[in-house]
Every structure is written in structure tokens, then in C-alpha cells.
C-alpha atoms as a PDB file:
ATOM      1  CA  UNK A   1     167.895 -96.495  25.086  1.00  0.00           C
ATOM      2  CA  UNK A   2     171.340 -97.631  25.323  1.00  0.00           C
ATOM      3  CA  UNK A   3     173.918 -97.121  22.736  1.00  0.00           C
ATOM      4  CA  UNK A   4     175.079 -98.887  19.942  1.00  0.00           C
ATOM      5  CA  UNK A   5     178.443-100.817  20.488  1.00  0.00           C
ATOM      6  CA  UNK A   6     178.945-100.546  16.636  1.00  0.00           C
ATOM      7  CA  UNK A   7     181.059 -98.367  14.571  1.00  0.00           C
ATOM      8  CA  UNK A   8     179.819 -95.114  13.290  1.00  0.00           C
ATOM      9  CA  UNK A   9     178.257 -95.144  10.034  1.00  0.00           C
ATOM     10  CA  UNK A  10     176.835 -92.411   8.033  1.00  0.00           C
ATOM     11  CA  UNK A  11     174.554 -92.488   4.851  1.00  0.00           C
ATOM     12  CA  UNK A  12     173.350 -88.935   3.105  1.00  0.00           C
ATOM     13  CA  UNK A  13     170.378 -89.343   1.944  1.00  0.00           C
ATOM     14  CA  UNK A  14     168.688 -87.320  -1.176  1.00  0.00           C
ATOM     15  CA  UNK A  15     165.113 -87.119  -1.785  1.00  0.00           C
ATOM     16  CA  UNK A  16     164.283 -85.332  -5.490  1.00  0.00           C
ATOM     17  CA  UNK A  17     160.937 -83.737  -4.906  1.00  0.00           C
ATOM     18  CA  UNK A  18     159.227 -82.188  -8.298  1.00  0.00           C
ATOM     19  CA  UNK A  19     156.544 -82.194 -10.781  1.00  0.00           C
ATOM     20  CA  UNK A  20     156.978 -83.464 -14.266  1.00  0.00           C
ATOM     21  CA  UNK A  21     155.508 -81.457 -17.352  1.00  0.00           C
ATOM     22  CA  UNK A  22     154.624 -83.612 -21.388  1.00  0.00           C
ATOM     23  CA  UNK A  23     157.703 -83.548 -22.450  1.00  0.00           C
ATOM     24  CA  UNK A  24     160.152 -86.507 -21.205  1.00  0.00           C
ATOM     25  CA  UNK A  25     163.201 -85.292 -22.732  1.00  0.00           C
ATOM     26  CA  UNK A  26     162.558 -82.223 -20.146  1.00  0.00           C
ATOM     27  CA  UNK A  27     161.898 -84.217 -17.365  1.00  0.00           C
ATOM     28  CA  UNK A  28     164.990 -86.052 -17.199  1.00  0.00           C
ATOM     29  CA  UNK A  29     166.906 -82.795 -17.787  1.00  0.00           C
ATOM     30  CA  UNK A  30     165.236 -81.387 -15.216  1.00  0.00           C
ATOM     31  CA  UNK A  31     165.765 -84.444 -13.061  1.00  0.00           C
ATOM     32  CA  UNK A  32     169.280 -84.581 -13.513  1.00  0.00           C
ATOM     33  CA  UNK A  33     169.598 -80.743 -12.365  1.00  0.00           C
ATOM     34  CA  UNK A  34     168.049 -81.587  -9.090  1.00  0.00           C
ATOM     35  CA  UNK A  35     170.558 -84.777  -9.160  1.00  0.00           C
ATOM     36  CA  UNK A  36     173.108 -82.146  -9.497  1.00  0.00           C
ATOM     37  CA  UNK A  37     172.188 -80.321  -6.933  1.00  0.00           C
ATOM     38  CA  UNK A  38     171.530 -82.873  -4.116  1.00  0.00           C
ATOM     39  CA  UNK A  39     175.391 -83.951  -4.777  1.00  0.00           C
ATOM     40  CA  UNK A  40     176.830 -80.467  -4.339  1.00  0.00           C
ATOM     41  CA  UNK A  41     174.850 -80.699  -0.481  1.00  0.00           C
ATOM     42  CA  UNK A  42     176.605 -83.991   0.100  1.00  0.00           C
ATOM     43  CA  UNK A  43     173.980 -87.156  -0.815  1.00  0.00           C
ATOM     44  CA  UNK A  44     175.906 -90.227  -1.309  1.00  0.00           C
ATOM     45  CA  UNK A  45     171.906 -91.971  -2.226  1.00  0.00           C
ATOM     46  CA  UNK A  46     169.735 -89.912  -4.407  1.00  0.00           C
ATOM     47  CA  UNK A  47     165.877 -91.338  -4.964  1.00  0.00           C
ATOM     48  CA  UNK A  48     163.701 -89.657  -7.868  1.00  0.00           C
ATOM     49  CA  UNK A  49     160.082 -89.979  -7.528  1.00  0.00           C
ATOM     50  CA  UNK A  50     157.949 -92.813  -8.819  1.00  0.00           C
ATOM     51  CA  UNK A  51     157.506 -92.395 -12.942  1.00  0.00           C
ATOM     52  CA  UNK A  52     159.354 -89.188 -13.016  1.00  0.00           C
ATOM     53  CA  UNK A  53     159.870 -89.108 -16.483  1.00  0.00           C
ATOM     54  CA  UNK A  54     156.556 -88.647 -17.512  1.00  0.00           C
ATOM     55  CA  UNK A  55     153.416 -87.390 -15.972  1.00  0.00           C
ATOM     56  CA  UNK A  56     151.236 -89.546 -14.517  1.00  0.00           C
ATOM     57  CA  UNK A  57     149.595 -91.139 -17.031  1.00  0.00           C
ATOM     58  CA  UNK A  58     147.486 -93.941 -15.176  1.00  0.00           C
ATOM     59  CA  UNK A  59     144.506 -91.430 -14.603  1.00  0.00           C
ATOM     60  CA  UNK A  60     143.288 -92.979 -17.961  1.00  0.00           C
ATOM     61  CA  UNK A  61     143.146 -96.161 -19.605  1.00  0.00           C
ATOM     62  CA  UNK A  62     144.834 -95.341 -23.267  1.00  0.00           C
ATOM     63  CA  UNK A  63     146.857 -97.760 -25.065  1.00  0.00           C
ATOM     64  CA  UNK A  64     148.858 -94.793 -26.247  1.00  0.00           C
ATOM     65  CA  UNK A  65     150.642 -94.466 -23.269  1.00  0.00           C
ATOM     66  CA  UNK A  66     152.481 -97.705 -23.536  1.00  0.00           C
ATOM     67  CA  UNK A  67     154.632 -95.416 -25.955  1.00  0.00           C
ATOM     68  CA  UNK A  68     156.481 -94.108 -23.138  1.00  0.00           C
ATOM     69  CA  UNK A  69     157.714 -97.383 -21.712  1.00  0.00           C
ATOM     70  CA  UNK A  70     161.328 -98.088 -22.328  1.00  0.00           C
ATOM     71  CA  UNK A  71     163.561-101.034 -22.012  1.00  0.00           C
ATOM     72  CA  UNK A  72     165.305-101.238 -18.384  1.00  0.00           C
ATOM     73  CA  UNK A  73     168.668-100.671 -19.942  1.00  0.00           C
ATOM     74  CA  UNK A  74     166.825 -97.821 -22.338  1.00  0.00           C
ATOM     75  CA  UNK A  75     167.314 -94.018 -22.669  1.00  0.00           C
ATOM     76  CA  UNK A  76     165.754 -93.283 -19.005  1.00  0.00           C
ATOM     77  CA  UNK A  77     168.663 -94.991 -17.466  1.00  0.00           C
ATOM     78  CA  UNK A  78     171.012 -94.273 -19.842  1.00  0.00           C
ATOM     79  CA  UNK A  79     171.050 -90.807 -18.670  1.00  0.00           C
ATOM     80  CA  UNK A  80     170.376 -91.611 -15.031  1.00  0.00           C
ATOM     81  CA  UNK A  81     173.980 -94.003 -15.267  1.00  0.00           C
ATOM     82  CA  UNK A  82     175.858 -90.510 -16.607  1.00  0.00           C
ATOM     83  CA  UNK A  83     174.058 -88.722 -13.954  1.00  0.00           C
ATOM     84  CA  UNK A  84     175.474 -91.337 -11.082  1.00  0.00           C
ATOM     85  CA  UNK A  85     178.933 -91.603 -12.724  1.00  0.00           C
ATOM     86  CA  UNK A  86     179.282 -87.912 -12.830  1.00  0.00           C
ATOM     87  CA  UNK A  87     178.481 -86.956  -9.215  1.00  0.00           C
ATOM     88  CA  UNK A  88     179.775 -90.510  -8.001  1.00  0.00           C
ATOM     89  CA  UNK A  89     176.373 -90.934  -5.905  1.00  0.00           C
ATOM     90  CA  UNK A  90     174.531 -94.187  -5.895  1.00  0.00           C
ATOM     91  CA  UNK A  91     170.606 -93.317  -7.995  1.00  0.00           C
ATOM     92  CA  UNK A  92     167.460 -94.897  -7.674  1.00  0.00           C
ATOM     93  CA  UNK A  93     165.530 -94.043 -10.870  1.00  0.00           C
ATOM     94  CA  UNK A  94     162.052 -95.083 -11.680  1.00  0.00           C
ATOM     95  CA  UNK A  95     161.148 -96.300 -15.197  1.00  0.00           C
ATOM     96  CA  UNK A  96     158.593 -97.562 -16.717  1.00  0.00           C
ATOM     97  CA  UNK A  97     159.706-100.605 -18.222  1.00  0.00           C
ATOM     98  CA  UNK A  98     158.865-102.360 -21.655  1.00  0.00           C
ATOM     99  CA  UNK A  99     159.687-106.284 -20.870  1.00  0.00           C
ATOM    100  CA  UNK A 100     158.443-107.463 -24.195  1.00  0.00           C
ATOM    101  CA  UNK A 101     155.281-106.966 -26.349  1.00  0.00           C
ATOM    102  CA  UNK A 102     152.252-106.282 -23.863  1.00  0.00           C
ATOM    103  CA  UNK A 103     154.147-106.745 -21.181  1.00  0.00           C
ATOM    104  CA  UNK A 104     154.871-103.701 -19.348  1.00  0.00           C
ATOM    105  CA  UNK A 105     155.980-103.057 -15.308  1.00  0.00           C
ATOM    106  CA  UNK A 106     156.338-100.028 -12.560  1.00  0.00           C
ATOM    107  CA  UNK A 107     160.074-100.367 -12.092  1.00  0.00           C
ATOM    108  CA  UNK A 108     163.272 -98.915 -10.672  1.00  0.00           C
ATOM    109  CA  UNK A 109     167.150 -99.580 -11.169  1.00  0.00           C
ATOM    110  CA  UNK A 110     169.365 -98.541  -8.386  1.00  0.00           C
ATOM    111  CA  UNK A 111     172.663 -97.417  -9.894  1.00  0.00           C
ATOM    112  CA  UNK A 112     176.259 -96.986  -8.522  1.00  0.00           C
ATOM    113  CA  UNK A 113     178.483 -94.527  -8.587  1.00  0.00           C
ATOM    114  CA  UNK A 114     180.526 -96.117 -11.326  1.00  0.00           C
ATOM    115  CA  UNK A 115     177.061 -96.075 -13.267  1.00  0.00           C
ATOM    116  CA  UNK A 116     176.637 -99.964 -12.976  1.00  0.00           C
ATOM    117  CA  UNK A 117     172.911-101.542 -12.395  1.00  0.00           C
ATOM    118  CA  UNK A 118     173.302-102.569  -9.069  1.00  0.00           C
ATOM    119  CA  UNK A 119     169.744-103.717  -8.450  1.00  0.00           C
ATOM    120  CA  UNK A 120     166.603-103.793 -10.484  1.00  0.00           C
ATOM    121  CA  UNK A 121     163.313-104.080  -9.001  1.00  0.00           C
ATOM    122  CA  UNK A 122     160.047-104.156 -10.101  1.00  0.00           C
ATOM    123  CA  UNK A 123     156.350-102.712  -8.347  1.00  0.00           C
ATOM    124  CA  UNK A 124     154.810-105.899  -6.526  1.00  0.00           C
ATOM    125  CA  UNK A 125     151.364-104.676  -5.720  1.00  0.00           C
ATOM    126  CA  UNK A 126     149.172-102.431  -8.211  1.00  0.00           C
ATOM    127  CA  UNK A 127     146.442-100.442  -7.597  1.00  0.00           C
ATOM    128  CA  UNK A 128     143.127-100.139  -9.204  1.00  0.00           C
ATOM    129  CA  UNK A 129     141.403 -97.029  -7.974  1.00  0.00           C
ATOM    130  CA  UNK A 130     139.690 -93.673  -9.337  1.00  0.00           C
ATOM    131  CA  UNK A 131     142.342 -91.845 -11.190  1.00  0.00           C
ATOM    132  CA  UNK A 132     144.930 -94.613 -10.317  1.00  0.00           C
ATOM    133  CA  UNK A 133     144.193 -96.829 -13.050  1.00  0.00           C
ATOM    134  CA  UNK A 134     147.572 -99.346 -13.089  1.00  0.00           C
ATOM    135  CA  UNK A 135     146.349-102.604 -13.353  1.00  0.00           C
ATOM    136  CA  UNK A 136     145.718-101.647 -17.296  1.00  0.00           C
ATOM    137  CA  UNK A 137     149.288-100.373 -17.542  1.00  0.00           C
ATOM    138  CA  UNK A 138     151.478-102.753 -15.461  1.00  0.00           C
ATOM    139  CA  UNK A 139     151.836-106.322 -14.771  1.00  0.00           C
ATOM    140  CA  UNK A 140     152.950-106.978 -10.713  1.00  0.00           C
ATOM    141  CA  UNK A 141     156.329-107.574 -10.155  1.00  0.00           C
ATOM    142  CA  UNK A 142     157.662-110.787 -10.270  1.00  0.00           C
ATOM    143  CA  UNK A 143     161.407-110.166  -9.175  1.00  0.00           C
ATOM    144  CA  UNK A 144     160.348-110.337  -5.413  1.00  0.00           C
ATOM    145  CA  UNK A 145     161.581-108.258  -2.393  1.00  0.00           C
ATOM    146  CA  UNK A 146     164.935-107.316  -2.206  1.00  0.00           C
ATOM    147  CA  UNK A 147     168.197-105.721  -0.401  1.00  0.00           C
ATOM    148  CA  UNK A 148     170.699-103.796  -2.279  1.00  0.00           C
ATOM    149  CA  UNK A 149     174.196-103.470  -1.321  1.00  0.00           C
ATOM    150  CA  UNK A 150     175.645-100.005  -2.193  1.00  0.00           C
ATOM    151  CA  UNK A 151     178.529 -98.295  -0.857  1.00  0.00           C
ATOM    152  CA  UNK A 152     177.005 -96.393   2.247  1.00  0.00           C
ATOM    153  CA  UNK A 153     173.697 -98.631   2.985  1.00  0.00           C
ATOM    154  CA  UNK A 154     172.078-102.063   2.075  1.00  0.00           C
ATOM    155  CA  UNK A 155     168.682-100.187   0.409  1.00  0.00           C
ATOM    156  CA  UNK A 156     165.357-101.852   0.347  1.00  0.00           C
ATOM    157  CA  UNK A 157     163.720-100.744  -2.707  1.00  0.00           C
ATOM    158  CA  UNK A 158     159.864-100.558  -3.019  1.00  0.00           C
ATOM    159  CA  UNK A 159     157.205 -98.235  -4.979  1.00  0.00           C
ATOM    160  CA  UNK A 160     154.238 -96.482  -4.027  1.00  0.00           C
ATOM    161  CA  UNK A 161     151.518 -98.995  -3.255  1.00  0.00           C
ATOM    162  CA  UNK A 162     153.738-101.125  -1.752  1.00  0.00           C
ATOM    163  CA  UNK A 163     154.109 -98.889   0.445  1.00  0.00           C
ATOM    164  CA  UNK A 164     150.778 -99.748   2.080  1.00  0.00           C
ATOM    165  CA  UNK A 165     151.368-103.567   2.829  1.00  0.00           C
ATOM    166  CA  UNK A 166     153.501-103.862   6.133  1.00  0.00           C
ATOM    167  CA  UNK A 167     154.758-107.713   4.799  1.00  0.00           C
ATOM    168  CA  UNK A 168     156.560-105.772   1.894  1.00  0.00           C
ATOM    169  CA  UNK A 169     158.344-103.923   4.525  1.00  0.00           C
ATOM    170  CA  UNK A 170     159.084-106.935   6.717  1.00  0.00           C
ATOM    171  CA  UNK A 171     160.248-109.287   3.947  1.00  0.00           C
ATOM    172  CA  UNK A 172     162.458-106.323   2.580  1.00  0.00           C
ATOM    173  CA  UNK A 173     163.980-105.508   5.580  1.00  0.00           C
ATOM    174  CA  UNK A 174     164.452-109.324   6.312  1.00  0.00           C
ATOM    175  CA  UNK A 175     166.966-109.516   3.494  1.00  0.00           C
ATOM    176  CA  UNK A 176     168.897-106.740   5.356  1.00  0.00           C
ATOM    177  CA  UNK A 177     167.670-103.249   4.095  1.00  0.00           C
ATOM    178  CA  UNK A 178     168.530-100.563   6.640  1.00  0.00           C
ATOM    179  CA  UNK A 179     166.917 -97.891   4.452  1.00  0.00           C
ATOM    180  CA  UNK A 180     163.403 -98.499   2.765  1.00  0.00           C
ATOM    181  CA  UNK A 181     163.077 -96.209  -0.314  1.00  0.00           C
ATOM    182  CA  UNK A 182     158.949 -95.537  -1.586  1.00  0.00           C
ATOM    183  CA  UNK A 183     159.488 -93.437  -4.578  1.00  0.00           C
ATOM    184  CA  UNK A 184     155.968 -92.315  -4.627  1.00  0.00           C
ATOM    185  CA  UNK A 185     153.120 -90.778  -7.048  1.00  0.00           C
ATOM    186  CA  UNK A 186     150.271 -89.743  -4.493  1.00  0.00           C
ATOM    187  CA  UNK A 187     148.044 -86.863  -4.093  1.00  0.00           C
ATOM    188  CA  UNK A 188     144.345 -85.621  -3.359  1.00  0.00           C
ATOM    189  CA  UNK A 189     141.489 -85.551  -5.633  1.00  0.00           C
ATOM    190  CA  UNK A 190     140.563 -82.246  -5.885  1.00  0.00           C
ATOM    191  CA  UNK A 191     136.798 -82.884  -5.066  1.00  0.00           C
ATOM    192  CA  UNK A 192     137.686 -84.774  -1.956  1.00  0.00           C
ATOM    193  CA  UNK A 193     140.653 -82.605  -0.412  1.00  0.00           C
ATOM    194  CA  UNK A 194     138.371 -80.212   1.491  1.00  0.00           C
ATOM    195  CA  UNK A 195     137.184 -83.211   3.486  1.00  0.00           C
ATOM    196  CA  UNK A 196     139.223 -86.037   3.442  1.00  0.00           C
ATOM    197  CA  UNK A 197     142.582 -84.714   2.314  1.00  0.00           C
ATOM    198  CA  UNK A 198     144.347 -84.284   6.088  1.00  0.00           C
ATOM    199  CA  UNK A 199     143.277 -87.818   6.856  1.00  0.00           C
ATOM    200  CA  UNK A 200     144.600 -89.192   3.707  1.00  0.00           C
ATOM    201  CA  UNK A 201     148.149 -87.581   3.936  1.00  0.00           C
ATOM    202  CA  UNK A 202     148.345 -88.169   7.983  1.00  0.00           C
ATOM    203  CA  UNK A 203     147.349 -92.053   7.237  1.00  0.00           C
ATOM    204  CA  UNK A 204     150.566 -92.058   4.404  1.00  0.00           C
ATOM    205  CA  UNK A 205     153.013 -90.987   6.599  1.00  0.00           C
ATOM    206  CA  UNK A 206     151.868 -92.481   9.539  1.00  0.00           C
ATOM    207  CA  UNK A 207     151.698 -96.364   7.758  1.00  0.00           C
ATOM    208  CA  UNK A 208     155.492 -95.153   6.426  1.00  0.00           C
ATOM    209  CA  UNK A 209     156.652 -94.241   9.952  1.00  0.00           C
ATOM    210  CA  UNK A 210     154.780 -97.640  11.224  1.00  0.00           C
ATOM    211  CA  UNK A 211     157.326 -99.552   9.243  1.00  0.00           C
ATOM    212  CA  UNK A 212     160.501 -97.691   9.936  1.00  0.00           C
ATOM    213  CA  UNK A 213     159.473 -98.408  14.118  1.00  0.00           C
ATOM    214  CA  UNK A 214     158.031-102.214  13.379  1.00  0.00           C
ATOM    215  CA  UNK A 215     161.666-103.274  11.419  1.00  0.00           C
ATOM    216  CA  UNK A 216     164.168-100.842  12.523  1.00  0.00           C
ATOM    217  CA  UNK A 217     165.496 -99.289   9.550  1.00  0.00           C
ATOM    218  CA  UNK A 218     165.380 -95.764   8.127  1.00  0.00           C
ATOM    219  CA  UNK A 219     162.397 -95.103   5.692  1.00  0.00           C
ATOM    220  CA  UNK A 220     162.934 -92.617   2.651  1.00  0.00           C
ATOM    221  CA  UNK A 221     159.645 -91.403   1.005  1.00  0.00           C
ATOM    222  CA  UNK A 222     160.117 -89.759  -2.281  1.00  0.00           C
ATOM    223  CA  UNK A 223     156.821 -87.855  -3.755  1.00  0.00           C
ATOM    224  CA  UNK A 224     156.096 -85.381  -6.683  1.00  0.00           C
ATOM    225  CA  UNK A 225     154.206 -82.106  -6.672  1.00  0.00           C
ATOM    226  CA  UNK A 226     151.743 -80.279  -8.699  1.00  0.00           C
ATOM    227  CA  UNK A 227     148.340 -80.420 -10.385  1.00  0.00           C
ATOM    228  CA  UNK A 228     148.023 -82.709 -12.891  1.00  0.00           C
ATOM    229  CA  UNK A 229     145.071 -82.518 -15.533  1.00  0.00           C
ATOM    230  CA  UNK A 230     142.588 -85.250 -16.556  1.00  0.00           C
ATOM    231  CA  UNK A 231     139.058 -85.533 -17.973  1.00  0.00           C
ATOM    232  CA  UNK A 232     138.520 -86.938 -14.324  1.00  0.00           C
ATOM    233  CA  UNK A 233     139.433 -83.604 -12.642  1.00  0.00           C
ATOM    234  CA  UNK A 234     143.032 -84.717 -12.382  1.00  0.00           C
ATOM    235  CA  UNK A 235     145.063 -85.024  -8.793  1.00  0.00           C
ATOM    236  CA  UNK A 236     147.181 -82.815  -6.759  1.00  0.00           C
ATOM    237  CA  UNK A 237     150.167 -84.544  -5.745  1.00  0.00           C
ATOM    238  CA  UNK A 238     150.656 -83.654  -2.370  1.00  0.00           C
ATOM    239  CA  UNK A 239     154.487 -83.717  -2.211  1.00  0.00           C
ATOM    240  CA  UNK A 240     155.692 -84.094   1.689  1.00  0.00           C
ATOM    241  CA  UNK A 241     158.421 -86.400   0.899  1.00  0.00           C
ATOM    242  CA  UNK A 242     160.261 -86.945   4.119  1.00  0.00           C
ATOM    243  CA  UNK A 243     162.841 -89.320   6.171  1.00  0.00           C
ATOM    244  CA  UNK A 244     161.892 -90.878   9.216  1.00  0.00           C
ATOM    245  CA  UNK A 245     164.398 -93.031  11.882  1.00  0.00           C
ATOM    246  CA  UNK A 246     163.917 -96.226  13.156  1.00  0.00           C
ATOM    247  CA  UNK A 247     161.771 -94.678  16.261  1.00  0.00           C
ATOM    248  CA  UNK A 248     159.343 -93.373  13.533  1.00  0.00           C
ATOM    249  CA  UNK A 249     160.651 -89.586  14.028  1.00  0.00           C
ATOM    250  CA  UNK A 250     160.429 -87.709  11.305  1.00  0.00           C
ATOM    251  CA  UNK A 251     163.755 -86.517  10.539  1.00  0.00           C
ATOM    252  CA  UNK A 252     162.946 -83.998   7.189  1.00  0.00           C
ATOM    253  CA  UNK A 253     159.728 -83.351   5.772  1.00  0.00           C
ATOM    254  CA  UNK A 254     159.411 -81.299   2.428  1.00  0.00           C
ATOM    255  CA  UNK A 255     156.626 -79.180   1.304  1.00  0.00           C
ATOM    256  CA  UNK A 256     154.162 -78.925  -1.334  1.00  0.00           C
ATOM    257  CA  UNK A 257     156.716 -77.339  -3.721  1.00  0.00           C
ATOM    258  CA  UNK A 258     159.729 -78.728  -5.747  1.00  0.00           C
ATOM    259  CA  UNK A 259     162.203 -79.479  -3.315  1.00  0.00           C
ATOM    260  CA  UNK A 260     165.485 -81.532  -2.644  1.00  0.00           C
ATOM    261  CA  UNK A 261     166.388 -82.583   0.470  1.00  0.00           C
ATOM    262  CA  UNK A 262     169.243 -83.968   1.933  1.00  0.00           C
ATOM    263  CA  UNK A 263     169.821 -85.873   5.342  1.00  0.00           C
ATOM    264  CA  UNK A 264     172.097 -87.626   7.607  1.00  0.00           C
ATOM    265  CA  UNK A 265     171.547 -91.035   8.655  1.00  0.00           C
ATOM    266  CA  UNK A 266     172.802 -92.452  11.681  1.00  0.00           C
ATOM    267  CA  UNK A 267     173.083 -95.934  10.546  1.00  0.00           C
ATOM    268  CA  UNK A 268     174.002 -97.514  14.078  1.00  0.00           C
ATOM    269  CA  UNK A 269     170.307 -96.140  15.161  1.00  0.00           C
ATOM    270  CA  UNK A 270     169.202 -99.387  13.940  1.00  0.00           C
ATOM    271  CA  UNK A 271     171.340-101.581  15.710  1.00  0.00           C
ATOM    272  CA  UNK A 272     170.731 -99.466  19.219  1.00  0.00           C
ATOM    273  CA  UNK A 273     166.952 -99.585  18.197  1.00  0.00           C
ATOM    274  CA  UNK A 274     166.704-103.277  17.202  1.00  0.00           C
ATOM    275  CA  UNK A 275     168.436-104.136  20.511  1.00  0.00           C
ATOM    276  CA  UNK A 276     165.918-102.338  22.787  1.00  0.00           C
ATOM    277  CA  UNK A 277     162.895-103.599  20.696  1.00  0.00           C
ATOM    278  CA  UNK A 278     163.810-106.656  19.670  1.00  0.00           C
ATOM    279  CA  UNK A 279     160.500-107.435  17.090  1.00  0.00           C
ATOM    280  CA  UNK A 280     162.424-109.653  15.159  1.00  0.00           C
ATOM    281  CA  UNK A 281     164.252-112.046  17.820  1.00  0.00           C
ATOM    282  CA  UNK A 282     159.916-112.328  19.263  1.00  0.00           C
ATOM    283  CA  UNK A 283     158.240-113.212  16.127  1.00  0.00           C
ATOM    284  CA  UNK A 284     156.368-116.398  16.659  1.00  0.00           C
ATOM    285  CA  UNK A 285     157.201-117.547  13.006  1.00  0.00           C
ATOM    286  CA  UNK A 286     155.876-121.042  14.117  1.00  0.00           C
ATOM    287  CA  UNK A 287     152.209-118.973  14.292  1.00  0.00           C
ATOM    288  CA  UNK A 288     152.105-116.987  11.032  1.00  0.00           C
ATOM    289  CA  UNK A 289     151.093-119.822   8.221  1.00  0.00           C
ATOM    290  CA  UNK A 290     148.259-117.925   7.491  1.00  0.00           C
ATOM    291  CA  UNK A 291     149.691-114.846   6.029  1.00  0.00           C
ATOM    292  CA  UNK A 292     150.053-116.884   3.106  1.00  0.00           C
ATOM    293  CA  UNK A 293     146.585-117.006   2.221  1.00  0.00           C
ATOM    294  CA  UNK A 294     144.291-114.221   0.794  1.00  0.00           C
ATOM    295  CA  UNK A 295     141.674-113.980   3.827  1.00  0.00           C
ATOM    296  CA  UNK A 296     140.862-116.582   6.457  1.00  0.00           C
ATOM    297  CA  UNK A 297     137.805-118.269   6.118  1.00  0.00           C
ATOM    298  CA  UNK A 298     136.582-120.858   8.865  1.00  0.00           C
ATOM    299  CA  UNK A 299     140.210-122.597  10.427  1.00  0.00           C
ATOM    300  CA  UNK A 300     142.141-122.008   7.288  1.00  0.00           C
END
């Protein structure tokens, strides 16, 4: 691997690792104490975990739960804009957002150190699955994949079950992301961790780490922690949040316990990287018309 011919450039990197209790109002406090406390270790780009504000209410279908969504310029941010304009870090915050009447979305604003809204992006893909019941709460994103430009990195912003679907990583990077962020809400079902759980947290971070190799860029995977109740036996978030380089090395890793981490990113990796495995200059873009359609039937 030869190395990059272009100027040194550094991103810290904080990943907000915790578990979230009934009461919002706590949550965010406690949210901006971890905030705090990933700035005093040096992150320049802090990422909270998918819905922190709230427990994870899609293990139910319960039209009360709408009651937590908030505008996107609402409370939730509010406090996450102080929280960036105090430690002069950019934020990416996860809210669940109230677009109008019935129409609700999975969504994050990345913030600047002034506090400003520098990006706002919404979940594309939505699950539908035992305990992961969003397709009742959230309508898919409709603001498409997208590179923000902050101060130390462009950031690709994306959300848990996106996280799955390697075109969300291409596309995202293809606007010029060198960090992916997956703020994240994943865990075991209690009944099936005994037998399935290693496979199912082995085949999260290795699909993560597939993406950081197959575009080049840094991926940042942000998850929460703890056991969290439901008349379906609830799920225990398996935490593990971690950063991984553009080889798919596995930089940090957290636990299974509140945690924040914070890491250095050689941004010039990806240039050095990119140069040596040059995916994008080979992709036969003239051969991939089919991607566009839901499965292939006959010569479709």
C-alpha cells in the first residue's frame, strides 16, 4: 500500500453509547452529559444513537407513541443546537420527527458547531420484523442519500436498517462521504440469544466493515445498551458501537455498557486506499440497469 500524496487530515470521532430510561426530558440530559464528555477527550463529530430520546418504542404498535414525535426544528434539537454551540463540535442527533398530521419519519439533523442545521436526513428503508415494528410508526424517507459538509469531514448520514443495503452505502459515499455514520437501535431477543445471538452481532459488524472496504471511507456505528421491556419479552440492545477504516479494521469497539468513545481518523486513508483498490474507477455502470428493479424475473 503506497502512501497518500495528500495533506494530512484528521477527524475525532465520538460515538455516544447508552441506554435510554421513560422519561425524555432525562434522556436528553443525560445525552448531553455524554456530549460533554466526548468534547473534553477531543471529538470534533459526536453521533448519538438512533431514537435516543426515548426508548424504543417500535416493539408495539400503539398510536400513543406518536406523542413523542417532535417537529425537526422542535425541543430534541433545540437542546442538541446548545449542546453543539457550547462544545463547538459538529452533532448528529436522531429525532423522531412529526412532518404533519399522520405523517411521521426516523430522522436525524447533523448540527454545526455554531448550532446551525447543516443537514437533515431522514431513514430510507424500514423494517417490519418481531419487536421491530416501524412500518406502523414511520413513513421511508424521501429526502434521498446524502453528503454533509462539516468542518473536519464530508459525513454520510444513514440509520439503522439502512445499514443493511450496500446501495445506501454506495450512493452515499458517491456524493462524497468519507465517514458513514449508522446511529443504530439493535439487539438480541432474549429467547434467541443463546443460539443465534453471536451470528447476529458478527453478521452487523461484518456487513458495516463490508462497506467501509467496498467504498473507501471510514464507517461510524453508533448503538444503545440495555434491556428494554415489552409484552413480547423485550430486546437487549447489544451495544458494540465501533469505528472501522477503509480496510475494514476495526479501529474501537465498545462494550455492552454505556460508553463514549473517541477516535482518530486518518482521513488520507481513503485516498491511499481508493488508489490501491480502485472499485469505483472499475464499476461497469454500463451493466447495472437492473438494480433498479425489485427482483429480476426472466431478462428484466
Amino acid at each position: 500500500m503506497t502512501k497518500s500524496a495528500q495533506p494530512s487530515r484528521v477527524a475525532r470521532v465520538g460515538l455516544v453509547q447508552m441506554s435510554t430510561g421513560p422519561d425524555k426530558a432525562e434522556n436528553i440530559d443525560k445525552a448531553q452529559r455524554f456530549i460533554e464528555q466526548a468534547a473534553k477527550q477531543g471529538a470534533q463529530i459526536v453521533c448519538l444513537q438512533e431514537l435516543f430520546a426515548s426508548p424504543y418504542f417500535c416493539q408495539t404498535e400503539d398510536a400513543k407513541m406518536f406523542d413523542l414525535a417532535e417537529p425537526v426544528s422542535g425541543e430534541t434539537t433545540s437542546a442538541m443546537a446548545e449542546a453543539a454551540k457550547r462544545h463547538s463540535i459538529t452533532l448528529i442527533a436522531p429525532i423522531f420527527e412529526r412532518r404533519a398530521p399522520g405523517v411521521y419519519h426516523n430522522s436525524l439533523v447533523v448540527l454545526g458547531p455554531s448550532g446551525q442545521r447543516l443537514g437533515h436526513y431522514r431513514k430510507m428503508h424500514i423494517p417490519d420484523d418481531p419487536n421491530y415494528y416501524e412500518k406502523f410508526y414511520f413513513a421511508p424517507g424521501d429526502l434521498g442519500f446524502m453528503a454533509v459538509s462539516t468542518p473536519h469531514a464530508n459525513v454520510g448520514p444513514l440509520i439503522c436498517w439502512d445499514q443493511w443495503y450496500p446501495e445506501a452505502a454506495r450512493l452515499t459515499a458517491m456524493r462524497g462521504a468519507e465517514i458513514l455514520f449508522y446511529p443504530t437501535a439493535i439487539g438480541w431477543l432474549p429467547e434467541e440469544k443463546a443460539e443465534f445471538g453471536a451470528q447476529q452481532l458478527d453478521a452487523w459488524k461484518t456487513i458495516q466493515r463490508s462497506h467501509a472496504i467496498a467504498n473507501g471511507v471510514f464507517v461510524v456505528a453508533v448503538n444503545r445498551v440495555g434491556h428494554e421491556a415489552s409484552p413480547n419479552g423485550g430486546i437487549q440492545f447489544w451495544g458494540h458501537s465501533f469505528v472501522c477504516d477503509p480496510f475494514g479494521v476495526v479501529l474501537a469497539e465498545a462494550g455492552e455498557e454505556e460508553q463514549v468513545l473517541v477516535v482518530e481518523l486518518a482521513l488520507g486513508k481513503a485516498e491511499a486506499t481508493r488508489r490501491n483498490w480502485p472499485f469505483f474507477r472499475d464499476r461497469r455502470i454500463d451493466a447495472y440497469s437492473g438494480i433498479g428493479h425489485r427482483y429480476l424475473d426472466g431478462n428484466e
